[in-house]
C-alpha atoms as a PDB file:
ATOM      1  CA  UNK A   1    -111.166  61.966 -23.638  1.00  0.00           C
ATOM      2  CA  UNK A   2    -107.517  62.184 -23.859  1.00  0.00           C
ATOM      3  CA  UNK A   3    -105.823  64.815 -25.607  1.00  0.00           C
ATOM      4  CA  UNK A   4    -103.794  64.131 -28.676  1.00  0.00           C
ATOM      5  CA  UNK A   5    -100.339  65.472 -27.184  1.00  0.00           C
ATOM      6  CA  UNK A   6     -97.942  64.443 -30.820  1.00  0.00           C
ATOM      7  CA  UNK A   7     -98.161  68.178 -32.006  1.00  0.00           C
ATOM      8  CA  UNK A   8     -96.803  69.641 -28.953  1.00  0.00           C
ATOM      9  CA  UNK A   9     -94.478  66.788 -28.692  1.00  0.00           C
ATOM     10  CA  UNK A  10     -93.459  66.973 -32.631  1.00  0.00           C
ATOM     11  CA  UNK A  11     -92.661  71.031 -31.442  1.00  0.00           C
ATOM     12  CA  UNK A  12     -90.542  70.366 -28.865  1.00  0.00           C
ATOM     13  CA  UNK A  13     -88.659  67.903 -31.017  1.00  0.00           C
ATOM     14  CA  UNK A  14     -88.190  70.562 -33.556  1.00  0.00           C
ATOM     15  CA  UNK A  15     -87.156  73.176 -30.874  1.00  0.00           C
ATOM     16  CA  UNK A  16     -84.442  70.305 -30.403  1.00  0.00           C
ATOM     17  CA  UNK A  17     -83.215  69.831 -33.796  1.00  0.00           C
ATOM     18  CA  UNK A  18     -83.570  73.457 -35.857  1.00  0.00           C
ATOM     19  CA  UNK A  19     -80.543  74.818 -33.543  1.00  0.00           C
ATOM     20  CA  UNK A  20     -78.263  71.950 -34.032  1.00  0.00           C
ATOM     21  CA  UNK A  21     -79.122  72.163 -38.120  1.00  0.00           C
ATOM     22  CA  UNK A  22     -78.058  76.013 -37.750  1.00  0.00           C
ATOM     23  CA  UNK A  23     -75.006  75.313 -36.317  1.00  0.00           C
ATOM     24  CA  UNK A  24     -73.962  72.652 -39.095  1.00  0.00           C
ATOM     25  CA  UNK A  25     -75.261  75.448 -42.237  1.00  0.00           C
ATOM     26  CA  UNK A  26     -73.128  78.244 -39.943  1.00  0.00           C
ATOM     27  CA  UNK A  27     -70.227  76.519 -38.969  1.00  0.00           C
ATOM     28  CA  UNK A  28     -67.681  77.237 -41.732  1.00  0.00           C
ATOM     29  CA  UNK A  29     -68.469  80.635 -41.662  1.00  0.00           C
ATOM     30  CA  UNK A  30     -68.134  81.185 -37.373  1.00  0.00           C
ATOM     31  CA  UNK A  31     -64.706  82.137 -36.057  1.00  0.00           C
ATOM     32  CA  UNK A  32     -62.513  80.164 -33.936  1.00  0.00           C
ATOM     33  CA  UNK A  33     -63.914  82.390 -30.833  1.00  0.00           C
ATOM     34  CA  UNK A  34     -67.593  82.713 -30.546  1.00  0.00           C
ATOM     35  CA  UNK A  35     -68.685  85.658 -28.273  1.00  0.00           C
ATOM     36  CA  UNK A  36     -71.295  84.262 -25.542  1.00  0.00           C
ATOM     37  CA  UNK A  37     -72.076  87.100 -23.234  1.00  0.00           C
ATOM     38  CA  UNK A  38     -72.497  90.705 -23.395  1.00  0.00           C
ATOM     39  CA  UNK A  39     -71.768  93.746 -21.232  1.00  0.00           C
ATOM     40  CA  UNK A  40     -74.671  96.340 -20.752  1.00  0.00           C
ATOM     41  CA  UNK A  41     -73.677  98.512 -23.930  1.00  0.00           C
ATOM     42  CA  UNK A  42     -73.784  95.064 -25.733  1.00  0.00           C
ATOM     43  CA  UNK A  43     -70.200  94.627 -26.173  1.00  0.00           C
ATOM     44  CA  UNK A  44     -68.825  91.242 -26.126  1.00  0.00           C
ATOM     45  CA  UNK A  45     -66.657  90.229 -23.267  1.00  0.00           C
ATOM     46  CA  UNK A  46     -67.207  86.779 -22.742  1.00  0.00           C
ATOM     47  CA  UNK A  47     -66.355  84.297 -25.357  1.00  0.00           C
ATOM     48  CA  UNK A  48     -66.505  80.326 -25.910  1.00  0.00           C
ATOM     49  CA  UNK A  49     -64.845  78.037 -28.460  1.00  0.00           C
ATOM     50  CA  UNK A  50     -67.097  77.471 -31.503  1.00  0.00           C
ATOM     51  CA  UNK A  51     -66.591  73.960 -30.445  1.00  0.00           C
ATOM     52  CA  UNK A  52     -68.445  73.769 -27.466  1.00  0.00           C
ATOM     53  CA  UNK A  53     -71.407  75.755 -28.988  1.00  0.00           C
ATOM     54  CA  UNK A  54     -73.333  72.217 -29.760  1.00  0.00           C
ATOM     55  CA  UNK A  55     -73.795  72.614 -25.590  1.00  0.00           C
ATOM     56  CA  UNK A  56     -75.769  75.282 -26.006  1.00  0.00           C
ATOM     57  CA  UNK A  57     -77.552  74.756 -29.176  1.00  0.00           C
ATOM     58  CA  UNK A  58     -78.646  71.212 -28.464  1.00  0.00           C
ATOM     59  CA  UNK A  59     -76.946  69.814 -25.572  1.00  0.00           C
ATOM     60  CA  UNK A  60     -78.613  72.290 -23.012  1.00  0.00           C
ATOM     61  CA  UNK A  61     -82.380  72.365 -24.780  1.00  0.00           C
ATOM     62  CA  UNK A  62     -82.245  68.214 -24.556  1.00  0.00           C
ATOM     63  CA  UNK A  63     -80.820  68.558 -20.698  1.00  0.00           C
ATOM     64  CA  UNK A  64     -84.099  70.839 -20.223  1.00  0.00           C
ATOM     65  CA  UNK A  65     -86.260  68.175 -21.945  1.00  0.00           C
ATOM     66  CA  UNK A  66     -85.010  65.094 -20.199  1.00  0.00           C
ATOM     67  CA  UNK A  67     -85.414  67.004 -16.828  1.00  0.00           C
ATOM     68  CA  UNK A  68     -88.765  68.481 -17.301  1.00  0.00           C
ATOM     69  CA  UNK A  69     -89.735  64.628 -18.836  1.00  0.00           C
ATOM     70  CA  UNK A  70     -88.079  62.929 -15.341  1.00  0.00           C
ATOM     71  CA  UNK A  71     -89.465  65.145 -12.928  1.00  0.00           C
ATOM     72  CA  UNK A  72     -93.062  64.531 -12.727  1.00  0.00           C
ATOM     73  CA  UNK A  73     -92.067  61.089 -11.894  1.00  0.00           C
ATOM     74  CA  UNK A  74     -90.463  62.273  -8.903  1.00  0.00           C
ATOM     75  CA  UNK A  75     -93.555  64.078  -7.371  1.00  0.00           C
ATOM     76  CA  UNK A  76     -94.518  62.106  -4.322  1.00  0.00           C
ATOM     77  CA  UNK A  77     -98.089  63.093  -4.964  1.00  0.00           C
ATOM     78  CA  UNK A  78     -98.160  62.627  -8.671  1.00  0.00           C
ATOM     79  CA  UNK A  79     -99.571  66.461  -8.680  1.00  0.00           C
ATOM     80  CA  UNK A  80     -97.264  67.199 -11.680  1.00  0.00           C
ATOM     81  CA  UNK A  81     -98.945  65.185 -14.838  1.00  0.00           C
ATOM     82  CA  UNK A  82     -96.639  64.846 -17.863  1.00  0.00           C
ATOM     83  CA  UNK A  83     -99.542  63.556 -19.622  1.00  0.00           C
ATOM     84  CA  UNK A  84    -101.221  67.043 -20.064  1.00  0.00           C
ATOM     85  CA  UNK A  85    -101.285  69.498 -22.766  1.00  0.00           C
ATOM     86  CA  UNK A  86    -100.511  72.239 -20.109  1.00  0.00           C
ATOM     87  CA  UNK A  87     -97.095  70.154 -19.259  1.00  0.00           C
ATOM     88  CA  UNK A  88     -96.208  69.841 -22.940  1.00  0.00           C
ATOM     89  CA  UNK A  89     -96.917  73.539 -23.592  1.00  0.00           C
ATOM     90  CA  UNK A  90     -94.559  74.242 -20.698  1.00  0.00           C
ATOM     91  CA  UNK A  91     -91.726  72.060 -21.570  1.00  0.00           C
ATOM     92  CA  UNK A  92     -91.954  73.367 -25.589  1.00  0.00           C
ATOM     93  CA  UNK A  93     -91.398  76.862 -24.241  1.00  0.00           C
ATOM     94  CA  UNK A  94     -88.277  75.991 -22.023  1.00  0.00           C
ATOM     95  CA  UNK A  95     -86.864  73.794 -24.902  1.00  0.00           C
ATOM     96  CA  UNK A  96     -87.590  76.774 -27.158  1.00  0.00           C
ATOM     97  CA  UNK A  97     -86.385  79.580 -25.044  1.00  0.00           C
ATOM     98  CA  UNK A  98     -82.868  77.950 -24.364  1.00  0.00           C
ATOM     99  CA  UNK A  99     -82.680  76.523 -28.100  1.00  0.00           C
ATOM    100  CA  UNK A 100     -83.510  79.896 -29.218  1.00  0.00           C
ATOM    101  CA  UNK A 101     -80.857  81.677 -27.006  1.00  0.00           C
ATOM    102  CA  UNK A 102     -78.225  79.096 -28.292  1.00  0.00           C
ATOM    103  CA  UNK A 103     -79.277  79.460 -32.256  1.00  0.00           C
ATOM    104  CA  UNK A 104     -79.214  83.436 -31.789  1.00  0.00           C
ATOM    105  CA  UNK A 105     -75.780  83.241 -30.288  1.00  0.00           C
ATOM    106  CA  UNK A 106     -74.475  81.586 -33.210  1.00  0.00           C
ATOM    107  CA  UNK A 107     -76.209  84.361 -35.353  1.00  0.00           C
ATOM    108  CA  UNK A 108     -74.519  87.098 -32.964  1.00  0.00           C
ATOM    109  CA  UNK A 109     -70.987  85.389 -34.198  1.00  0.00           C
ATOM    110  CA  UNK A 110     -72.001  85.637 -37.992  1.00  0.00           C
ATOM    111  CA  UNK A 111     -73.804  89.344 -37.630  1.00  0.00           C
ATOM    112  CA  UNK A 112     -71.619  91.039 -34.614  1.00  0.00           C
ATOM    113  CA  UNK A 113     -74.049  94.096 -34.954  1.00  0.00           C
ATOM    114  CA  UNK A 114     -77.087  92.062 -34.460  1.00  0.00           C
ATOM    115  CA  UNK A 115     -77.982  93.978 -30.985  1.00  0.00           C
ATOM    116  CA  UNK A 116     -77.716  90.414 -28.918  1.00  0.00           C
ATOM    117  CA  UNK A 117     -78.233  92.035 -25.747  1.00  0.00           C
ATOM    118  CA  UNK A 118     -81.485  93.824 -27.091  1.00  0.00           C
ATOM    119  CA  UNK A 119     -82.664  90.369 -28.797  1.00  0.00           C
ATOM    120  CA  UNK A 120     -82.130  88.211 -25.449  1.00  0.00           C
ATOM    121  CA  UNK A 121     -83.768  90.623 -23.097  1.00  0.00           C
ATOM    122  CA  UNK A 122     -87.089  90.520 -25.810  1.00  0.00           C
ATOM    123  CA  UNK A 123     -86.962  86.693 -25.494  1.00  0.00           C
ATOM    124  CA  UNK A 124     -86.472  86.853 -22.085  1.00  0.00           C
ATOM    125  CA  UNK A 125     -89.746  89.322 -21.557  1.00  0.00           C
ATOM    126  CA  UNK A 126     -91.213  86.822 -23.596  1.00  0.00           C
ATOM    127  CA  UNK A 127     -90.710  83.620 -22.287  1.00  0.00           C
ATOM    128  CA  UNK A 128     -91.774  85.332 -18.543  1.00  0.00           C
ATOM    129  CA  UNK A 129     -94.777  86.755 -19.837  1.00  0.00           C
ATOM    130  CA  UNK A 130     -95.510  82.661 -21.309  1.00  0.00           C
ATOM    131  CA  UNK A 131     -94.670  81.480 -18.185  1.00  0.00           C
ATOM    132  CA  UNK A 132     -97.199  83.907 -16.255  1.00  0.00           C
ATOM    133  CA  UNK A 133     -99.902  82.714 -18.589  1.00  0.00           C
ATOM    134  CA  UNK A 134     -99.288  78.940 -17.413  1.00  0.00           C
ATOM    135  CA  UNK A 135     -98.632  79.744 -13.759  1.00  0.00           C
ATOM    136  CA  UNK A 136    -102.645  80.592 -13.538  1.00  0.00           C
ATOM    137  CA  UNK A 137    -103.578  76.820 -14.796  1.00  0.00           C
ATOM    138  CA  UNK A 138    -100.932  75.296 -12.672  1.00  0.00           C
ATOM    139  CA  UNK A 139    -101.521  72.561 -10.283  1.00  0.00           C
ATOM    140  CA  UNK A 140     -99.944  72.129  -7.120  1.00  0.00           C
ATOM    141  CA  UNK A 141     -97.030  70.682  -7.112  1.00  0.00           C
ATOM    142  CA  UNK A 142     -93.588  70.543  -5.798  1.00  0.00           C
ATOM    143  CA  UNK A 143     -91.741  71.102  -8.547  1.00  0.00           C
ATOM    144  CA  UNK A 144     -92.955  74.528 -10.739  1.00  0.00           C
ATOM    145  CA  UNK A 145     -94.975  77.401 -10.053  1.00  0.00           C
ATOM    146  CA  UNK A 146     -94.795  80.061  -7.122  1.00  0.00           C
ATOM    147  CA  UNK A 147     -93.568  77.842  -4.449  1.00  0.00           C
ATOM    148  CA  UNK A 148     -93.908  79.454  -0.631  1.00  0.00           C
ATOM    149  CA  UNK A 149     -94.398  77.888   2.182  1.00  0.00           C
ATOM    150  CA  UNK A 150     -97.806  78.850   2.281  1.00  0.00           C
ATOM    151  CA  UNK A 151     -98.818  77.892  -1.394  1.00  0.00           C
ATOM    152  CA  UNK A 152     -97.521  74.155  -0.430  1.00  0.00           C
ATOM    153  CA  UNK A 153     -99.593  74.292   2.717  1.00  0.00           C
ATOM    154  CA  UNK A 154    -102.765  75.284   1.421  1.00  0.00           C
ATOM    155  CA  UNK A 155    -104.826  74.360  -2.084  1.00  0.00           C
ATOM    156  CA  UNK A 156    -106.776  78.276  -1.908  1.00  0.00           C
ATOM    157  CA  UNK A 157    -103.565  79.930  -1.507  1.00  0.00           C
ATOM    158  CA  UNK A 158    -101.622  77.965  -4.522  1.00  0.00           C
ATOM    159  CA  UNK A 159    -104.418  78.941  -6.417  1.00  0.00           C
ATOM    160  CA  UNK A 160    -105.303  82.599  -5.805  1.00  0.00           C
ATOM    161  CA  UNK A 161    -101.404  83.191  -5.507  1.00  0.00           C
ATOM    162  CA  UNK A 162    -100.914  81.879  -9.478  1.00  0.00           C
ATOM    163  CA  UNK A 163    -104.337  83.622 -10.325  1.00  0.00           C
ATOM    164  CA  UNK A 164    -102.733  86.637  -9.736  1.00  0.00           C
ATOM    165  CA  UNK A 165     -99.426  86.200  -9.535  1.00  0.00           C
ATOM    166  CA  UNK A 166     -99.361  84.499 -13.301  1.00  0.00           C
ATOM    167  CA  UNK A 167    -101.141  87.823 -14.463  1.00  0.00           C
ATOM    168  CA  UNK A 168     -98.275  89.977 -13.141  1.00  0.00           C
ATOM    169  CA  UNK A 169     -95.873  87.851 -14.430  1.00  0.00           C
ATOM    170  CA  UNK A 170     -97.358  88.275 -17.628  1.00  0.00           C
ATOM    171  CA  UNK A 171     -97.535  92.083 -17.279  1.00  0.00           C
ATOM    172  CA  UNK A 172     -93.633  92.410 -15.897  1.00  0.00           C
ATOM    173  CA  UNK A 173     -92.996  90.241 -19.159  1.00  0.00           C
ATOM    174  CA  UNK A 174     -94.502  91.889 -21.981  1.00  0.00           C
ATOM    175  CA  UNK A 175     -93.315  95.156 -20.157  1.00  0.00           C
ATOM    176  CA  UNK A 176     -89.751  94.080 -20.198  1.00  0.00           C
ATOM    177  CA  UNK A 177     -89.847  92.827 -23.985  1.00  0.00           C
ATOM    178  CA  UNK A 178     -90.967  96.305 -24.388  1.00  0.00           C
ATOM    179  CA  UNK A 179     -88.482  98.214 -22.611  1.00  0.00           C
ATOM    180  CA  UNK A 180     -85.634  96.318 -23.821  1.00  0.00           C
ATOM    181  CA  UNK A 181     -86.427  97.792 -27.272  1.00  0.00           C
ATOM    182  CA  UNK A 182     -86.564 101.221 -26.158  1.00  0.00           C
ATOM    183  CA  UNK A 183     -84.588 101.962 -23.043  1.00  0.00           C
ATOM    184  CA  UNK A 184     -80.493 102.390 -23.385  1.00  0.00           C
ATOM    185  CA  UNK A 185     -78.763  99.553 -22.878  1.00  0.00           C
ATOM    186  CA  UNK A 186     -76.775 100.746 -19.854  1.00  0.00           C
ATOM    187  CA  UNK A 187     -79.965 100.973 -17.907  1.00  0.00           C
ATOM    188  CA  UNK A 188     -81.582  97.713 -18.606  1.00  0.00           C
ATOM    189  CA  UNK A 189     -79.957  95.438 -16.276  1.00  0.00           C
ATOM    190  CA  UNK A 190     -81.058  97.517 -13.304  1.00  0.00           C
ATOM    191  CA  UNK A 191     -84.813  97.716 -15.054  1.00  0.00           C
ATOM    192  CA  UNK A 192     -84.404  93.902 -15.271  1.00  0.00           C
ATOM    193  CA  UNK A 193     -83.777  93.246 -12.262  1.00  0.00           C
ATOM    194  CA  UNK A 194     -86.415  95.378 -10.811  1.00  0.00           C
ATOM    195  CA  UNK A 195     -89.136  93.833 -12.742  1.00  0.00           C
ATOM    196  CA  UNK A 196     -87.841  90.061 -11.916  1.00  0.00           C
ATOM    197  CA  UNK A 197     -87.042  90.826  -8.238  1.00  0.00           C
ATOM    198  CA  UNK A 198     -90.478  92.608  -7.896  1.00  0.00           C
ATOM    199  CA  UNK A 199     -92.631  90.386  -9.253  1.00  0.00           C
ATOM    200  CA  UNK A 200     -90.793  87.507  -7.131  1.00  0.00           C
ATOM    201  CA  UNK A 201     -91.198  89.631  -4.218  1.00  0.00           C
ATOM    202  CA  UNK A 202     -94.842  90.778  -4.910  1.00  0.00           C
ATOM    203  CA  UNK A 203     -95.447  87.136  -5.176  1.00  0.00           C
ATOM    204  CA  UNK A 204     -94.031  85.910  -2.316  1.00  0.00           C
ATOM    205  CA  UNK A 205     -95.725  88.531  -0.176  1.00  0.00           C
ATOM    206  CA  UNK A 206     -98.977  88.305  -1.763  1.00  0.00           C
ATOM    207  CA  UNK A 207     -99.096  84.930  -0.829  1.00  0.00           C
ATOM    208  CA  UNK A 208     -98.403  85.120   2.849  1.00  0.00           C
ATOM    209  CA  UNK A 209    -101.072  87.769   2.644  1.00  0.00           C
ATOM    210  CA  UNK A 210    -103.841  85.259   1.686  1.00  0.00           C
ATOM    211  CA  UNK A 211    -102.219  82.427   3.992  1.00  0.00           C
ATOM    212  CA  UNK A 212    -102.779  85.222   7.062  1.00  0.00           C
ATOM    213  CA  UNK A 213    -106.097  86.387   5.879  1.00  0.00           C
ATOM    214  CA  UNK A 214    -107.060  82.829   5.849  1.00  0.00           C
ATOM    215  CA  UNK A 215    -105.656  82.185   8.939  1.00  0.00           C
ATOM    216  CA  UNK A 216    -107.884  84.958  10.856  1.00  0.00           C
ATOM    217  CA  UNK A 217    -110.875  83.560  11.423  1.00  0.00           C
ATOM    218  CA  UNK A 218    -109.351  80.803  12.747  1.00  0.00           C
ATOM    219  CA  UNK A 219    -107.623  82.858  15.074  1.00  0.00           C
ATOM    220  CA  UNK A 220    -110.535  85.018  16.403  1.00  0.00           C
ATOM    221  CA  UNK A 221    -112.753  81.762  16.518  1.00  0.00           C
END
């Protein structure tokens, strides 16, 4: 029986809208320069016209929508089904992770001692430890998940790769989320980057591991 899919869908639509109805209620009160990226003691050196901030608050989230809506129609294979509550969990939580970045940038520019940088890193952690989860239901497919050569090649390895590799995604998440709250800001782009880069790389190596031990008896046969 098919799944009713209209909440997940009705979430994503909200995802859409709730940023762009921020920005109207905010935008009297936001200056003429809105402050868009951060250095690593969360000062403000990158800034934006309050203008353009409908980009990020709604143009970017519906960009990630009609993308992630377009692209399972582009799988050769049809491996990528829209028409799943798995896909329409996935596409909420890019929707919602951009949207939210965009609405908490506009609360940054009403509260400039809001601790942005802290806030984005938590979502961040967040929204890779989410994306872990899914990456150990994922399907093969050409277009999301931990895509190798050997994952591509061979059905076992895409799926003990995400089995694992989804679960260390969601550890190097919630780990980051955690550490962004209580490390010094100075230090957390380098722990960032360790955690991303590492799990990418464990990932990467873990599954050429499987694709050689699979290819062994092969070899000795």
């Amino acid at each position: 029986m098919k799944k009713n899919l209209l909440p997940w869908q009705l979430l994503t639509l909200a995802a859409l809208v709730l940023p762009l109805l921020y920005l109207a209620y905010a935008w009297p009160a936001l200056p003429a320069q809105v402050p868009t990226h951060f250095d690593a003691a969360g000062t403000a050196n990158g800034y934006t016209s309050r203008g353009n901030l409908w980009l990020l608050t709604f143009g970017l989230p519906v960009g990630v929508a009609v993308l992630l809506s377009v692209l399972p129609q582009l799988d050769p294979k049809r491996r990528f089904d829209n028409s799943t509550v798995n896909f329409q969990k996935l596409r909420l939580a890019l929707v919602a992770f951009v949207s939210s970045i965009g609405g908490y940038i506009v609360y940054a520019a009403l509260h400039p001692a809001a601790g942005a940088e802290r806030v984005v890193l938590v979502l961040v952690g967040l929204f890779f430890a989410f994306l872990g989860n899914y990456l150990t239901t994922v399907q093969p497919n050409y277009f999301v998940g931990i895509r190798t050569p050997w994952t591509l090649e061979f059905p076992l390895v895409w799926a003990q790769t995400h089995r694992v590799g989804g679960r260390v995604f969601v550890g190097a998440g919630l780990l980051l989320a955690a550490l962004a709250l209580l490390v010094p800001l100075e230090f957390m782009k380098i722990v960032t980057l360790v955690l991303l880069i590492g799990t990418v790389a464990f990932c990467y190596g873990y599954s050429f591991w499987l694709f050689r031990r699979q290819a062994k008896p092969q070899e000795t046969a």
